[in-house]
Protein backbone atom coordinates (compact mmCIF):
# COMPACT_ATOMS: atom_id res chain seq x y z
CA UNK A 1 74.28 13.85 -53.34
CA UNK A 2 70.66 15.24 -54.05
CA UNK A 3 69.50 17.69 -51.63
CA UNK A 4 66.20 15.97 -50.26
CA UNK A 5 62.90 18.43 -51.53
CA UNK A 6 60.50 19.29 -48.96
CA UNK A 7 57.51 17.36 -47.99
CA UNK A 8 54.25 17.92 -50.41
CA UNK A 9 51.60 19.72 -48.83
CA UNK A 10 49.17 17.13 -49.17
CA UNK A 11 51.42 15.36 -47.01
CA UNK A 12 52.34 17.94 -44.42
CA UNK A 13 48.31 18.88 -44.08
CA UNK A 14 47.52 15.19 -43.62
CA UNK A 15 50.17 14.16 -40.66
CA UNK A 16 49.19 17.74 -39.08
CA UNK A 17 45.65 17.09 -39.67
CA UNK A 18 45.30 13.86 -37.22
CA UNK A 19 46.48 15.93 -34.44
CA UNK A 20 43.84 17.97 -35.53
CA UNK A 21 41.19 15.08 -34.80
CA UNK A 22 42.83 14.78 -31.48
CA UNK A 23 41.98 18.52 -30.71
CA UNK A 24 38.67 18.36 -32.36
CA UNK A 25 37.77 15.86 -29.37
CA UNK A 26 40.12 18.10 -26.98
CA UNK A 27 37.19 20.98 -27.69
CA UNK A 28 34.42 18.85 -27.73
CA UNK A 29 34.96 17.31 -23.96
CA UNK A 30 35.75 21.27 -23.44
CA UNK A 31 32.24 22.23 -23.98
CA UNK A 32 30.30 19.19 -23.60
CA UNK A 33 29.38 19.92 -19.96
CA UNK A 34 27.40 23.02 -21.39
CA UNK A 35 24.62 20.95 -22.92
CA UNK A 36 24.07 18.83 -19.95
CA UNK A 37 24.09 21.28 -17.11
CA UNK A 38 20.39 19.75 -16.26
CA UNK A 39 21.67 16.01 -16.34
CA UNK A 40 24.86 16.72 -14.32
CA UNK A 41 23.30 19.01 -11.65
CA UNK A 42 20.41 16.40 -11.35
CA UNK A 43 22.29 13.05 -11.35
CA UNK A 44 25.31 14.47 -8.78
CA UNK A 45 23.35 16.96 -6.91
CA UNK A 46 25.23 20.18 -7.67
CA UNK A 47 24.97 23.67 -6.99
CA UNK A 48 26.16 26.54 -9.81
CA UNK A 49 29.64 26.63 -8.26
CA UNK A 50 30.13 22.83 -7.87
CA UNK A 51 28.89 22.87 -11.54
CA UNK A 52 31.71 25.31 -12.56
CA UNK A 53 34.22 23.02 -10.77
CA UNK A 54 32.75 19.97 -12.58
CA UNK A 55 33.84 21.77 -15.98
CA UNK A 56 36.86 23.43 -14.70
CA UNK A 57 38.75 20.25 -13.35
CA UNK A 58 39.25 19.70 -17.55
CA UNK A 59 41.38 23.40 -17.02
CA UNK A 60 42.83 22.95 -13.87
CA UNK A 61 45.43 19.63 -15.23
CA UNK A 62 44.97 21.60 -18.69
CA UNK A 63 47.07 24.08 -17.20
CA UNK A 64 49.46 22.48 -15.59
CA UNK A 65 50.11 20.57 -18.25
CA UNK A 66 51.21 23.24 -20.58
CA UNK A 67 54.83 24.03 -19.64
CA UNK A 68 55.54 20.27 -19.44
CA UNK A 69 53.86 19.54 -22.95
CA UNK A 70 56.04 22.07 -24.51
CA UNK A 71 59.05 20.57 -23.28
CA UNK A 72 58.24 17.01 -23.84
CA UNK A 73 57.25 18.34 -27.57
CA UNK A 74 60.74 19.52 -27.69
CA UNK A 75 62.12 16.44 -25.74
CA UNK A 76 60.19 13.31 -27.55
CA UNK A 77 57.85 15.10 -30.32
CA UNK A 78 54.49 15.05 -31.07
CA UNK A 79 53.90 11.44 -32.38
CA UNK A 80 54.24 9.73 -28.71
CA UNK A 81 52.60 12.95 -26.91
CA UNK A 82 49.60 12.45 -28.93
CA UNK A 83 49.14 8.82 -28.97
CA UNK A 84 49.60 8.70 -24.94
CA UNK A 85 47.24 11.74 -24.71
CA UNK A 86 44.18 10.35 -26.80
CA UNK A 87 44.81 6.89 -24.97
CA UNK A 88 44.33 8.56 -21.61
CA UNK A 89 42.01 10.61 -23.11
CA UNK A 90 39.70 7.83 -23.75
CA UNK A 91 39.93 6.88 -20.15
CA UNK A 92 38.73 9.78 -18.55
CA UNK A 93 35.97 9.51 -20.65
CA UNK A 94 34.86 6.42 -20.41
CA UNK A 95 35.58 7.22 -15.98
CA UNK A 96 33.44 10.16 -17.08
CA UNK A 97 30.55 8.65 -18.15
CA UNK A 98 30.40 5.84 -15.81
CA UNK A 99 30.87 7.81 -12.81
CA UNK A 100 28.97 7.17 -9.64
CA UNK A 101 29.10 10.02 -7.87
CA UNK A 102 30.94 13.86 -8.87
CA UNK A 103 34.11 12.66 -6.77
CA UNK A 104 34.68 10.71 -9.90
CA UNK A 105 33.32 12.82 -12.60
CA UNK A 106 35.69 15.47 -11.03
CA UNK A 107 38.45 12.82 -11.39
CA UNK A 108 37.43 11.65 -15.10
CA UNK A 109 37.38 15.74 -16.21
CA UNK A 110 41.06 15.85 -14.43
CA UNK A 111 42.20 13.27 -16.25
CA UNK A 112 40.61 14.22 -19.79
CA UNK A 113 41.97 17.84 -19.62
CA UNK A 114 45.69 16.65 -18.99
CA UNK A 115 45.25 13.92 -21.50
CA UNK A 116 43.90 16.55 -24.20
CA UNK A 117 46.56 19.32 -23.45
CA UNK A 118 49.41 17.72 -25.62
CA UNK A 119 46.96 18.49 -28.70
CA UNK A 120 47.33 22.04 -29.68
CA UNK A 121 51.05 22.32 -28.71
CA UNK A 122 51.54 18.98 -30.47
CA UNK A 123 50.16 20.41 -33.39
CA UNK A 124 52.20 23.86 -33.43
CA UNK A 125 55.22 21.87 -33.30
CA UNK A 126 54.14 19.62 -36.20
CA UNK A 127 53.20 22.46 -38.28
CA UNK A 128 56.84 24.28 -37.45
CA UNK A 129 58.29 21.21 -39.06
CA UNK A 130 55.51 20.32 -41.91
CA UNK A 131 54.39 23.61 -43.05
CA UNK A 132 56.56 26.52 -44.52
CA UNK A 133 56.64 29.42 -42.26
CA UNK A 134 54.48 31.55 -43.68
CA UNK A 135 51.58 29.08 -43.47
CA UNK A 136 52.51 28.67 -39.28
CA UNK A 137 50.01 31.14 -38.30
CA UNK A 138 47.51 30.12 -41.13
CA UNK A 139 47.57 26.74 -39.33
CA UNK A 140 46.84 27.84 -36.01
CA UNK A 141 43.88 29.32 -37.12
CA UNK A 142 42.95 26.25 -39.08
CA UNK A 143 43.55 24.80 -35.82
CA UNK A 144 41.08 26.38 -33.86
CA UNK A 145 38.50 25.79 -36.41
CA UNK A 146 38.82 21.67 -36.16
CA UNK A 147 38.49 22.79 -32.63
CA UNK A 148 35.26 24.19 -32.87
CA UNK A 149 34.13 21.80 -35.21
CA UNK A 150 34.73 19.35 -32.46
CA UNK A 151 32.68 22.16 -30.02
CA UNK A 152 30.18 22.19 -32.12
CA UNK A 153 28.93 18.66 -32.17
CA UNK A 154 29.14 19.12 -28.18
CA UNK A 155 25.94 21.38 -29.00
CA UNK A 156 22.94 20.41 -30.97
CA UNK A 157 24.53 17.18 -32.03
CA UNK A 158 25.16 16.44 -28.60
CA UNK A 159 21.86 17.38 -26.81
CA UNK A 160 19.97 15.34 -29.65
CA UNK A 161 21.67 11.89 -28.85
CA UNK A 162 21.45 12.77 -25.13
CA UNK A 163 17.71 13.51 -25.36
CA UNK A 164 17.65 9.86 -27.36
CA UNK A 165 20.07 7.59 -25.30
CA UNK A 166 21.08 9.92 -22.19
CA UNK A 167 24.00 11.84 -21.33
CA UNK A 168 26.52 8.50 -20.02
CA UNK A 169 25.72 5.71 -23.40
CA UNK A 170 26.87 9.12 -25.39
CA UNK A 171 30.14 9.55 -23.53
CA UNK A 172 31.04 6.02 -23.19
CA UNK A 173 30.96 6.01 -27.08
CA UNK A 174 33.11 8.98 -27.14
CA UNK A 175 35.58 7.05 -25.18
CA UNK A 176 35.74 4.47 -27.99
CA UNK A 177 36.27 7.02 -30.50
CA UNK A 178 39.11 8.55 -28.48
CA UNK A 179 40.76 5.13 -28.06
CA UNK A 180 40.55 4.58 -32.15
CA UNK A 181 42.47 7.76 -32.83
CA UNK A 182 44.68 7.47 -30.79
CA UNK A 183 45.76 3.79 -32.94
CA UNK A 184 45.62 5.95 -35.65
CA UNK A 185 48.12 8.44 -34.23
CA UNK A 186 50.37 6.11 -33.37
CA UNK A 187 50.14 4.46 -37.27
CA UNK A 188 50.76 7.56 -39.50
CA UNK A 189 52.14 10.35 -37.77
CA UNK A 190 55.96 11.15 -38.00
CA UNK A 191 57.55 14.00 -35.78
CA UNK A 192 59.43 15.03 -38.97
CA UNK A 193 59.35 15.08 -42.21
CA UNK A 194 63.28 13.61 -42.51
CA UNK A 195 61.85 10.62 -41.14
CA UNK A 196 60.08 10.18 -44.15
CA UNK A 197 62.86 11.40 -46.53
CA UNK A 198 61.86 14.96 -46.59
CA UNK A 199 63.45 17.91 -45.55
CA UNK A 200 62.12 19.44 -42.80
CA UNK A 201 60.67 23.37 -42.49
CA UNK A 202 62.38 23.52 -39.16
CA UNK A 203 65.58 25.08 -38.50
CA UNK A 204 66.49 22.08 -36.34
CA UNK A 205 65.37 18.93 -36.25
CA UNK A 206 63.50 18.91 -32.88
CA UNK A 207 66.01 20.53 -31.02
CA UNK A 208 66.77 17.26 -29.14
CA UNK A 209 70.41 17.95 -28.34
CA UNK A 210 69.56 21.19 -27.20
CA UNK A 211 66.52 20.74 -24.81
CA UNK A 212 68.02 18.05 -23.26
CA UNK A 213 71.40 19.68 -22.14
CA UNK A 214 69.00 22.26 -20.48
CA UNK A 215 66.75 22.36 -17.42
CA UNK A 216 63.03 23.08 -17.60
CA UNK A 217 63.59 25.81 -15.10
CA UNK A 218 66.17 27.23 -17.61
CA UNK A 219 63.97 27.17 -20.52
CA UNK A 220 61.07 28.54 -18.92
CA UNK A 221 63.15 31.70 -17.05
CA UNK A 222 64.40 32.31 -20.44
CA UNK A 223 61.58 32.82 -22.19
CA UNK A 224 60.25 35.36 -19.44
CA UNK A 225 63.04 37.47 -19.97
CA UNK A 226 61.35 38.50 -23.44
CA UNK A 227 58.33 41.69 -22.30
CA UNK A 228 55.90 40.05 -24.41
CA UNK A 229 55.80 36.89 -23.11
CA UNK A 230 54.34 38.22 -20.27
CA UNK A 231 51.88 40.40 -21.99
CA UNK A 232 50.79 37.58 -24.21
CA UNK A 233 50.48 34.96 -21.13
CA UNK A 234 47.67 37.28 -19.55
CA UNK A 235 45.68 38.43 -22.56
CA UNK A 236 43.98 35.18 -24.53
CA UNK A 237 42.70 33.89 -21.43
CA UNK A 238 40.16 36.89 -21.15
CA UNK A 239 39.38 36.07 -25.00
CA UNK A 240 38.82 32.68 -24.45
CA UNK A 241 37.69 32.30 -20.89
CA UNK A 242 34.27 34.78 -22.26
CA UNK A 243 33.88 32.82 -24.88
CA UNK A 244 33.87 29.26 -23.26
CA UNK A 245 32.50 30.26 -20.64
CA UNK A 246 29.37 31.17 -22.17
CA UNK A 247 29.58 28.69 -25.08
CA UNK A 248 30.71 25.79 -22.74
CA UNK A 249 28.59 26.24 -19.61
CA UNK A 250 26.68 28.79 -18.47
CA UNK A 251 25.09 30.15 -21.92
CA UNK A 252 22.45 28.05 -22.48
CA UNK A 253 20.93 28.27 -19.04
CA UNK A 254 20.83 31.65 -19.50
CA UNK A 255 19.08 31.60 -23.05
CA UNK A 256 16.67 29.12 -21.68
CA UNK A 257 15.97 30.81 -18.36
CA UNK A 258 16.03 34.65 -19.89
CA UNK A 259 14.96 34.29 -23.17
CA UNK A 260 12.14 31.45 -22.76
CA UNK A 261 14.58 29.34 -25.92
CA UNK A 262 14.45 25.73 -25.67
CA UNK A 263 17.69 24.00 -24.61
CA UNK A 264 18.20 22.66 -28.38
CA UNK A 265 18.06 26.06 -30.08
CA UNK A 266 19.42 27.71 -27.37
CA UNK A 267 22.79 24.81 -27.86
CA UNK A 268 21.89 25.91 -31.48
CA UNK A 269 22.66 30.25 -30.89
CA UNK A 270 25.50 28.47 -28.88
CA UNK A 271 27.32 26.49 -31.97
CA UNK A 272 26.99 29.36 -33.90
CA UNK A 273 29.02 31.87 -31.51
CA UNK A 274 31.66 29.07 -32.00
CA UNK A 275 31.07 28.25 -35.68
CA UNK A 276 32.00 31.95 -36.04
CA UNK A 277 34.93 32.02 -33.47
CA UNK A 278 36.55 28.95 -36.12
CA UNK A 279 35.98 31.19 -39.13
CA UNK A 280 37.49 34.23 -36.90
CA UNK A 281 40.55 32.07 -36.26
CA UNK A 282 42.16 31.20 -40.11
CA UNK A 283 40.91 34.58 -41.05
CA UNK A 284 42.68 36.99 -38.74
CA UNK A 285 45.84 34.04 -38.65
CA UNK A 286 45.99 34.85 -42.76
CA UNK A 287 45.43 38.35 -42.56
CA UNK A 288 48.03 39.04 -39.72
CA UNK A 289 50.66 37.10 -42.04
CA UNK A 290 49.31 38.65 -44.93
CA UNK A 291 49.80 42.47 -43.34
CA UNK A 292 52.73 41.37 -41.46
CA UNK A 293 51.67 43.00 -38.23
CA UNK A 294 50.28 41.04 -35.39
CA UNK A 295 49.57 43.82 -32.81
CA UNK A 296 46.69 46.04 -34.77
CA UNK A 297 44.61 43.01 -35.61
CA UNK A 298 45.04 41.57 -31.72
CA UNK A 299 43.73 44.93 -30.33
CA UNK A 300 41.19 45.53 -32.94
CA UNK A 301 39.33 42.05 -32.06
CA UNK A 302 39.80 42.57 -27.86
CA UNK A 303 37.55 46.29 -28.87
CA UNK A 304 35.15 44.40 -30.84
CA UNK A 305 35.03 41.77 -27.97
CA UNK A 306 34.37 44.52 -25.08
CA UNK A 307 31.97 46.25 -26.95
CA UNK A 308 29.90 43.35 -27.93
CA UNK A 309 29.76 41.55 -24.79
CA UNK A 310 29.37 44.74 -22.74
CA UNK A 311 25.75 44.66 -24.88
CA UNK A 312 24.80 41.44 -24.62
CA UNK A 313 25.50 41.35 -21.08
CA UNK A 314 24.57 45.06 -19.88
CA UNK A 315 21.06 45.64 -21.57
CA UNK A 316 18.21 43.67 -21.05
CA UNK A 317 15.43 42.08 -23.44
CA UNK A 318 17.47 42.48 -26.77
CA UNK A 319 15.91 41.16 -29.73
CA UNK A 320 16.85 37.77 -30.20
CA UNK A 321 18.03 38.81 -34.12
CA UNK A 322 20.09 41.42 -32.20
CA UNK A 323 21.16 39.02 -29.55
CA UNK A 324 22.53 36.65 -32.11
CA UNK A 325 23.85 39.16 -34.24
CA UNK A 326 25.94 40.63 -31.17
CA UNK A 327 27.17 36.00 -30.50
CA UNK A 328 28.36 36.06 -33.67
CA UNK A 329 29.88 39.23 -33.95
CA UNK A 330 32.15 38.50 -30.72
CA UNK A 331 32.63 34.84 -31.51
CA UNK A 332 33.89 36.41 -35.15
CA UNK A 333 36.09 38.72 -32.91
CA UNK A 334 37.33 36.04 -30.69
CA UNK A 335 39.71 34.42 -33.56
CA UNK A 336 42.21 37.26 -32.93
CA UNK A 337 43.65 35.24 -30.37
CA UNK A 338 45.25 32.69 -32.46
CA UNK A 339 47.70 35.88 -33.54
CA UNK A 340 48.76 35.16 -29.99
CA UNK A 341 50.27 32.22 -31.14
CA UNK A 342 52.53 33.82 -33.87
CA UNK A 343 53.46 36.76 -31.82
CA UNK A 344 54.49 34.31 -29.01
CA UNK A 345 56.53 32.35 -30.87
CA UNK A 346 58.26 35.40 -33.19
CA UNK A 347 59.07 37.29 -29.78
CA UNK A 348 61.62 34.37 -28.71
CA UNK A 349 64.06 32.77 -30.16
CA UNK A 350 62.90 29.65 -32.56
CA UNK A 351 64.72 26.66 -29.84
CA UNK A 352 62.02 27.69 -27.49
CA UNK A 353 58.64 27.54 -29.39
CA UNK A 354 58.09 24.44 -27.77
CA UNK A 355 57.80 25.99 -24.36
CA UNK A 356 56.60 28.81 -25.47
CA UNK A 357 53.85 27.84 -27.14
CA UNK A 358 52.75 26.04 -24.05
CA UNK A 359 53.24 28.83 -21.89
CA UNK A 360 51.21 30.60 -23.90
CA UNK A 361 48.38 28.02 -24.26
CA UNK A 362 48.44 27.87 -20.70
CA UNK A 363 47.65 31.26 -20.64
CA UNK A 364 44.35 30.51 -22.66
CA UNK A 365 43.19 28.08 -20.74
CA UNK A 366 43.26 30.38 -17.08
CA UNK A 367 40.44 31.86 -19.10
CA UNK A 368 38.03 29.28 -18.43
CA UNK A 369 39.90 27.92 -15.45
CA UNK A 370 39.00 31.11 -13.51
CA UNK A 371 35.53 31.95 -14.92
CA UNK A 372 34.13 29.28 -15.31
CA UNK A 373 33.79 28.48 -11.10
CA UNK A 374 33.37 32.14 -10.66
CA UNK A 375 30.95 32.61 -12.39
CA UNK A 376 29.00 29.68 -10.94
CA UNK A 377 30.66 31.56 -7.63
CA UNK A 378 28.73 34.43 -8.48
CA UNK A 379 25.59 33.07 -9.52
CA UNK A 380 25.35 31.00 -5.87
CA UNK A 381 26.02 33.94 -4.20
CA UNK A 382 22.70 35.73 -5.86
CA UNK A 383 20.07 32.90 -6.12
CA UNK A 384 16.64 33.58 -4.76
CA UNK A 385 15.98 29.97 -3.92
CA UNK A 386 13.91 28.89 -6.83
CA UNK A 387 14.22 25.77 -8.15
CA UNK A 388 12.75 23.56 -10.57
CA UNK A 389 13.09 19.46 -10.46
CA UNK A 390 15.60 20.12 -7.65
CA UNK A 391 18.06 22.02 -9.99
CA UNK A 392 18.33 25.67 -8.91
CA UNK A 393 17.04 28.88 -11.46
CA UNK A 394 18.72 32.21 -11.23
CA UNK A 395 17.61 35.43 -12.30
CA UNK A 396 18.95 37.76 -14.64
CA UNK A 397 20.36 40.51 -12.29
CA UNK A 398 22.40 37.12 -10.90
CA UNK A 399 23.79 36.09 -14.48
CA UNK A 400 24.67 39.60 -14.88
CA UNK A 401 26.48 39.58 -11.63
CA UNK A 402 28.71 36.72 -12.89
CA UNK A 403 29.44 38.14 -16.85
CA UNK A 404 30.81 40.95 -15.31
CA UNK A 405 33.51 39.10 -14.61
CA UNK A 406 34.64 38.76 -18.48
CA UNK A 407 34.04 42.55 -19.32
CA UNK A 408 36.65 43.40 -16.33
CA UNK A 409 39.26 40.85 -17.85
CA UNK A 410 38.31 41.68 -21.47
CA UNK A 411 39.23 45.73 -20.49
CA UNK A 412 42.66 44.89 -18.96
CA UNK A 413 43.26 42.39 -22.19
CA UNK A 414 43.14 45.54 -24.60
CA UNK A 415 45.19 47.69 -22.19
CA UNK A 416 47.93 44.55 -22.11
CA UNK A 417 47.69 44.54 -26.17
CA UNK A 418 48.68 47.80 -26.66
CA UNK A 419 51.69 47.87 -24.53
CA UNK A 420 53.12 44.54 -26.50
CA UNK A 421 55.81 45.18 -28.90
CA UNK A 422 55.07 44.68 -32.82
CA UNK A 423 57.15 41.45 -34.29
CA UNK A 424 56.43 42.48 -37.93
CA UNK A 425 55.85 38.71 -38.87
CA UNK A 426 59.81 37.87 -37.89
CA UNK A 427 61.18 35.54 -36.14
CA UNK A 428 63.09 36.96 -32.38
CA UNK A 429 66.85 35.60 -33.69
C-alpha cells in the first residue's frame, strides 16, 4: 500500500488562500468606519464616544467569539466555520448599510464582527494541516498582509466610491461580495488534505475524537496552566489596538483637523501605516522561523512601537515627511505581533492550537475593543464645543489626551514580553 505524498503547495496555498479572502473583508469592515467618521456622525447624530462604540460593536462579538471559534475549528473545521461566517457576514453588512438609525448600525457591526471572527483562526488551522510546519508562522504573516490588503481598500479606495455614490450603495455592494465568497468557500475548501487524498501536515486529523470527549471549560483551563499564555493574551492587543485605532478611526480626523490634509490623502498616510504593518507581518513571521527565536524579535518591535508613537503623539507640528516616516516605521514594527501566533501555539501542546489560537486572537482584538471607545471617551471629555456641519472638532491637546492611552498599554506590552519564556521554534510536547 503506497503511503499517500503530501498535498502540492500550489494546492495547500490555494484552499488556505480563500480563507484569506474571507479575512481580507474581515479587515476591511474593521477599518471601514475610519473613512466615514463625517457620514456616520452626520447621518446618526453621534458624539466621539458613540462613534467609538459604532466601530467597537465589530470587537465586542469579535471577542467573544474567539474561544468558541477555536473550539468549533477543532470540533467541525474550517470549511463550515467559514462558509456560515461570510454568509452572516454579508448580512450585517447589508443591515449595515441600510440602517435607519445607530440602534441598527450598532446591531449590523455586532453581527459582522462575530460573523468575521472564524477567519483568522479558520485559517491557522488550515495552514496547520496544508502547510509544513516550518511555513506555519510564514503564513500568519502572509495572513495579516491579505488583511491589510483588505484595510487598505477601506482607505482611499473606499473614500473615492463614497465621495461618488455615498457611504450605504458602497456597503450594500460589499454585502454582495461577502455573500459570493462565501459560495465559493463552501465549493473548494476541504478541512484536510486526506479528504482530497493527501496526507495531511497535522499530527492528527482535526483532533475530532479528542475535542469532543472534552469540555470547553477543560480545554480552555488547560491552556492557562502554560505562563505564556497569559503573557501572550495581554500583549498584541496593545500592538494592535494603536494601530487600528489610529488606522481604523480616529487617524484621519486627526490628520485633517491637525495637519490641514484632506480626508483622501490623509486615508492615503493611513493605508500606508497598514501597507507597512502587512509587509511587517511575513517579514518578522520568516525571520522568527528563520532565527528560531520568537521572544527577541517580539520585544524588539513593542521598543520600536513605544518609541515611535511616543513621537508622533508627544511633539507637536512634525514635518509631515517626518510624520509619515515615524506611520510607517511603527506600522513596519507592528508585524511583530504575528510571532504571537507561533509562540502561542509552540507554548502548548499541538491538540489545543485550536483554542489557543483563539484565545490568543481574542487577545488582539481587546486592543481595539478598549481603545477605540476610550479614546472617543477621552476626546468627549476635552472638546471645546466647536463644531462644524453639526459634527464636533477637537483640538490637539484633546487627541493627545486620548493616544495616551496606547503609549501606557504599549509600555506594559514590552515589560509582559520580556518576562515570556523563549520556545526556540518547538513545539510544547
Amino acid at each position: 500500500m503506497n503511503t499517500p505524498a503530501f498535498p502540492p503547495l500550489r494546492l495547500s496555498w490555494t484552499i488556505w488562500g480563500l480563507g484569506a479572502v474571507f479575512y481580507l473583508i474581515a479587515f476591511y469592515q474593521r477599518v471601514a468606519p475610519g473613512v466615514i467618521t463625517t457620514e456616520l456622525m452626520s447621518d446618526f447624530g453621534l458624539t466621539a464616544t458613540a462613534l467609538g462604540n459604532l466601530s467597537a460593536f465589530y470587537f465586542y462579538s469579535y471577542v467573544a467569539m474567539q474561544v468558541p471559534t477555536g473550539l468549533l475549528a477543532d470540533h467541525w473545521g474550517p470549511r463550515q466555520l467559514l462558509t456560515v461566517g461570510a454568509a452572516v457576514a454579508g448580512l450585517g453588512t447589508l443591515m449595515f448599510g441600510m440602517a435607519p438609525d445607530a440602534w441598527w448600525a450598532n446591531a449590523g457591526r455586532l453581527l459582522v464582527g462575530g460573523s468575521v471572527a472564524v477567519a483568522f483562526v479558520s485559517m491557522l488551522k488550515l495552514a496547520g494541516h496544508w502547510l509544513p510546519p516550518r511555513q506555519y508562522a510564514l503564513a500568519s504573516g502572509m495572513a495579516l498582509f491579505c488583511g491589510i490588503i483588505g484595510a487598505v481598500f477601506a482607505g482611499v479606495p473606499l473614500r473615492l466610491l463614497v465621495n461618488a455614490f455615498g457611504w450605504r450603495p458602497v456597503m450594500i455592494t460589499s454585502a454582495v461580495v461577502t455573500f459570493a465568497v462565501a459560495i465559493g468557500i463552501w465549493w473548494l475548501v476541504r478541512d484536510d488534505p486526506s479528504d482530497k487524498g493527501y496526507a495531511s501536515h497535522a499530527q492528527s486529523h482535526l483532533n475530532k475524537a479528542a475535542t469532543t470527549e472534552s469540555r470547553v471549560l477543560a480545554g480552555i483551563k488547560e491552556i492557562f496552566r502554560y505562563r505564556n499564555t497569559w503573557l501572550l493574551y495581554l500583549i498584541p492587543g496593545a500592538v494592535v489596538g494603536s494601530i487600528t485605532t489610529f488606522a481604523g478611526l480616529w487617524g484621519v480626523p486627526f490628520l485633517a483637523t491637525h495637519y490641514g490634509m484632506e480626508k483622501t490623502t490623509a486615508a492615503a498616510i493611513c493605508s500606508a501605516l497598514l501597507i507597512s504593518w502587512a509587509i511587517g507581518g511575513p517579514v518578522f513571521g520568516w525571520l522568527s522561523d528563520h532565527l528560531g527565536y520568537r521572544k527577541p524579535l517580539y520585544a524588539l518591535g513593542c521598543v520600536f512601537l513605544l518609541a515611535g508613537w511616543s513621537m508622533i503623539v508627544l511633539i507637536p507640528n512634525l514635518s509631515v515627511s517626518l510624520l509619515v516616516s515615524l506611520l510607517i516605521i511603527v506600522g513596519f514594527a507592528s508585524g511583530n505581533m504575528i510571532i504571537g501566533f507561533a509562540f502561542a501555539k509552540e507554548s502548548v501542546p499541538s491538540r489545543l492550537s485550536g483554542t489557543i489560537s483563539g484565545v490568543t486572537n481574542m487577545g488582539v482584538m481587546m486592543g481595539p475593543m478598549i481603545l477605540q471607545p476610550a479614546v472617543g471617551w477621552m476626546l468627549d471629555r476635552a472638546w471645546q464645543g466647536e463644531t462644524i456641519n453639526d459634527v464636533r472638532v477637537y483640538n490637539l491637546e484633546a487627541y493627545r489626551n486620548g493616544f495616551i492611552l496606547m503609549l501606557a498599554w504599549l509600555a506594559l506590552a514590552l515589560v509582559l514580553v520580556l518576562l515570556t519564556r523563549e520556545t526556540h521554534c518547538r513545539q510544547t510536547a
